[in-house]
C-alpha atoms as a PDB file:
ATOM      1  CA  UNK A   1      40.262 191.108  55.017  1.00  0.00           C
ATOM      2  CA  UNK A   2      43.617 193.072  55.213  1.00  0.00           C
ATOM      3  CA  UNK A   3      44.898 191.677  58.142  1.00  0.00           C
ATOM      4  CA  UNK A   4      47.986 194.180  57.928  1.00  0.00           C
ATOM      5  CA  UNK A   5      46.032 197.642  57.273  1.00  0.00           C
ATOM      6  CA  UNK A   6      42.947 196.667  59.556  1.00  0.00           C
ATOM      7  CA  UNK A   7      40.579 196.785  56.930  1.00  0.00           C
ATOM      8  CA  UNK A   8      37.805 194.640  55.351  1.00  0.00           C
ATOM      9  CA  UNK A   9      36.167 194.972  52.218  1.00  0.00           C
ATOM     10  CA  UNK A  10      32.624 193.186  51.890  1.00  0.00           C
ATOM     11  CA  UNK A  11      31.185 192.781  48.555  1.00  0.00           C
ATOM     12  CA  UNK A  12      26.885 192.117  48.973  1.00  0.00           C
ATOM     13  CA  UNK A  13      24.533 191.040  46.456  1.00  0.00           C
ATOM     14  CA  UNK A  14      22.328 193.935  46.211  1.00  0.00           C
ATOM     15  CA  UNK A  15      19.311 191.273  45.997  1.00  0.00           C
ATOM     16  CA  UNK A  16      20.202 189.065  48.813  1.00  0.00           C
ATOM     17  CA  UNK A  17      21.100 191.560  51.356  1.00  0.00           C
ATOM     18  CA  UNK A  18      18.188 193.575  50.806  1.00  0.00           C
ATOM     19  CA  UNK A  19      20.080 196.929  49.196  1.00  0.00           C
ATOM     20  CA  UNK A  20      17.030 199.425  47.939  1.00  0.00           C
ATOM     21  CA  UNK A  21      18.318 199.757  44.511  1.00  0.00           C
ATOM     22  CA  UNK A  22      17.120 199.405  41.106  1.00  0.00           C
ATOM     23  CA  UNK A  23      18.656 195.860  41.080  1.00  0.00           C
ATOM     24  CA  UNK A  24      16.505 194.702  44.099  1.00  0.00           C
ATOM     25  CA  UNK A  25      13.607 196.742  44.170  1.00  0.00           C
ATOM     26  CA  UNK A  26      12.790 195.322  40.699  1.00  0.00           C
ATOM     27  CA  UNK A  27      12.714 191.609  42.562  1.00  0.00           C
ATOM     28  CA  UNK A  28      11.139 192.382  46.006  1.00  0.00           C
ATOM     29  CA  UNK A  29       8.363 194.543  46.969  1.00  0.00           C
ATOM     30  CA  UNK A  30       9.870 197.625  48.839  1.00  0.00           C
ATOM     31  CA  UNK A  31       9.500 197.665  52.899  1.00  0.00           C
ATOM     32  CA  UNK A  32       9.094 193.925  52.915  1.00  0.00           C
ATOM     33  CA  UNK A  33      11.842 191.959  52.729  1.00  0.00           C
ATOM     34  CA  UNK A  34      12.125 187.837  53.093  1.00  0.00           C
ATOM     35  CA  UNK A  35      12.934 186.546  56.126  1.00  0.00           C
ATOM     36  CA  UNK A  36      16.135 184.757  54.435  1.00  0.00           C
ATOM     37  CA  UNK A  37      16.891 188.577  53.561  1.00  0.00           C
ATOM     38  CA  UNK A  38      16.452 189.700  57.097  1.00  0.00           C
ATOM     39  CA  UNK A  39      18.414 186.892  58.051  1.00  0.00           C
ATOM     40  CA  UNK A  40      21.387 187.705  56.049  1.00  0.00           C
ATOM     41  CA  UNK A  41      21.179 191.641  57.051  1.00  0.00           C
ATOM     42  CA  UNK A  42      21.186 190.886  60.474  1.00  0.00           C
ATOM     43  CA  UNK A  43      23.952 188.446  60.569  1.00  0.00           C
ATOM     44  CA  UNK A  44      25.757 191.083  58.066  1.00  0.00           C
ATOM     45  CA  UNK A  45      25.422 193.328  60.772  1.00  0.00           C
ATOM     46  CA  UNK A  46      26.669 191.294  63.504  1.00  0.00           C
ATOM     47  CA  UNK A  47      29.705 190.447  61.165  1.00  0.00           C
ATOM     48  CA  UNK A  48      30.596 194.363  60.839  1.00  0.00           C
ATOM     49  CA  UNK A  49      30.418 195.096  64.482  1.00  0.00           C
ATOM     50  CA  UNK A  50      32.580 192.080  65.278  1.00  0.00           C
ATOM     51  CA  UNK A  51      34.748 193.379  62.897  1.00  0.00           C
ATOM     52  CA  UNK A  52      34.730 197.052  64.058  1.00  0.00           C
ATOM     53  CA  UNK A  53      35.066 195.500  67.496  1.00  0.00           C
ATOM     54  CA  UNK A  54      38.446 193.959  66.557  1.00  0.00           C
ATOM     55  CA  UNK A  55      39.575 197.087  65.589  1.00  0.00           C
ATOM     56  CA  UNK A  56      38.810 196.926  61.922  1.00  0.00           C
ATOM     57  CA  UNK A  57      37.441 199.812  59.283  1.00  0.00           C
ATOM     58  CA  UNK A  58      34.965 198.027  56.996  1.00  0.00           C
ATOM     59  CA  UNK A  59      33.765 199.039  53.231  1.00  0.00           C
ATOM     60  CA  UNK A  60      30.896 197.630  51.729  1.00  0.00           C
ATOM     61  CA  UNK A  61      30.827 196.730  47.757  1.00  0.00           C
ATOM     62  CA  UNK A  62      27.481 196.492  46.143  1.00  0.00           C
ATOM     63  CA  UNK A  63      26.439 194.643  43.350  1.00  0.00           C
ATOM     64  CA  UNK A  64      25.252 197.639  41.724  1.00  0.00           C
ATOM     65  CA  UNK A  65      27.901 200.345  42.386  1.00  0.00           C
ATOM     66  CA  UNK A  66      30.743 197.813  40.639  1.00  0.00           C
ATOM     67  CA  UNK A  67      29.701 198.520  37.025  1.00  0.00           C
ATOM     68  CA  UNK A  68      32.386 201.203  36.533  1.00  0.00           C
ATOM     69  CA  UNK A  69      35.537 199.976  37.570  1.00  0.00           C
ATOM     70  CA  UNK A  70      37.286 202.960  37.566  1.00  0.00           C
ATOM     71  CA  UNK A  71      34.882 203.929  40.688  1.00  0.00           C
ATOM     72  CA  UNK A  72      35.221 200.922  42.173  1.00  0.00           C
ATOM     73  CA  UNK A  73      39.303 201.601  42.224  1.00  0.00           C
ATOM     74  CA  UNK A  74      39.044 204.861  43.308  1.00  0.00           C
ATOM     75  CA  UNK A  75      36.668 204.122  46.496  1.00  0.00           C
ATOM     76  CA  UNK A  76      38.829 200.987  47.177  1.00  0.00           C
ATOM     77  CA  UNK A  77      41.570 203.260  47.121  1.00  0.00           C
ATOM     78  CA  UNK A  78      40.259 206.264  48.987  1.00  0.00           C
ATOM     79  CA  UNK A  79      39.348 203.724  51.467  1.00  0.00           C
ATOM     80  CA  UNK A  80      42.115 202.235  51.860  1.00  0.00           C
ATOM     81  CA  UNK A  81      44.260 205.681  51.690  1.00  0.00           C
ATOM     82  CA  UNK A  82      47.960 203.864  52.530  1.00  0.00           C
ATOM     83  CA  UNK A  83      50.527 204.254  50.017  1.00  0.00           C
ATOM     84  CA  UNK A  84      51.588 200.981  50.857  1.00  0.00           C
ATOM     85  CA  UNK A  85      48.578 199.364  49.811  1.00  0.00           C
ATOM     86  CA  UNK A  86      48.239 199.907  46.215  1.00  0.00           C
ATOM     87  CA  UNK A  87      45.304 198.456  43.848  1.00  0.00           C
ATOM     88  CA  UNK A  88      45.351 197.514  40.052  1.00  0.00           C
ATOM     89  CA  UNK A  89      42.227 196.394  38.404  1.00  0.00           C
ATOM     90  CA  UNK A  90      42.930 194.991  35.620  1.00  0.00           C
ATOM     91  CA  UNK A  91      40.890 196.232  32.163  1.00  0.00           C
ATOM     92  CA  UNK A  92      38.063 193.517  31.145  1.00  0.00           C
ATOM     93  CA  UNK A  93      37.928 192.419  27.663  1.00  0.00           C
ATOM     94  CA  UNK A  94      34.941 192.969  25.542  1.00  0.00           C
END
């Protein structure tokens, strides 16, 4: 949470919060999800309204969409679109 800028950023386990891709269709049969997965989508959902309802923009981060950082730095950044707010991510070692 960027308390300043009004933004969150929440980062989901594709698995655990039932996303449809590769990552979590390969572990859970498509259309029928776990109730501890509807669990944690609904109360992800009740999360981003209160958070909306406070006035805040929110961004969601998937497991599987942070495998090229260089994305991942340029949708934080588009998201976050105030020059004041800069982001470095740091280059992994192999």
């Amino acid at each position: 949470m960027l308390h300043k800028h009004k933004k969150a950023v929440l980062a989901h386990s594709c698995f655990w919060r039932g996303h449809l891709c590769k990552i979590a269709r390969s572990e859970v049969e498509y259309g029928v999800l776990p109730p501890k997965i509807e669990a944690n989508c609904s109360r992800d959902q009740r999360n981003r309204t209160a958070l909306i309802g406070l006035g805040c923009e929110t961004h969601t981060l998937w497991e599987c969409e942070i495998g090229d950082l260089q994305q991942t730095q340029e949708r934080l950044q588009a998201f976050l679109h105030d020059k004041l707010c800069t982001l470095s991510i740091p280059a992994l070692s192999p």
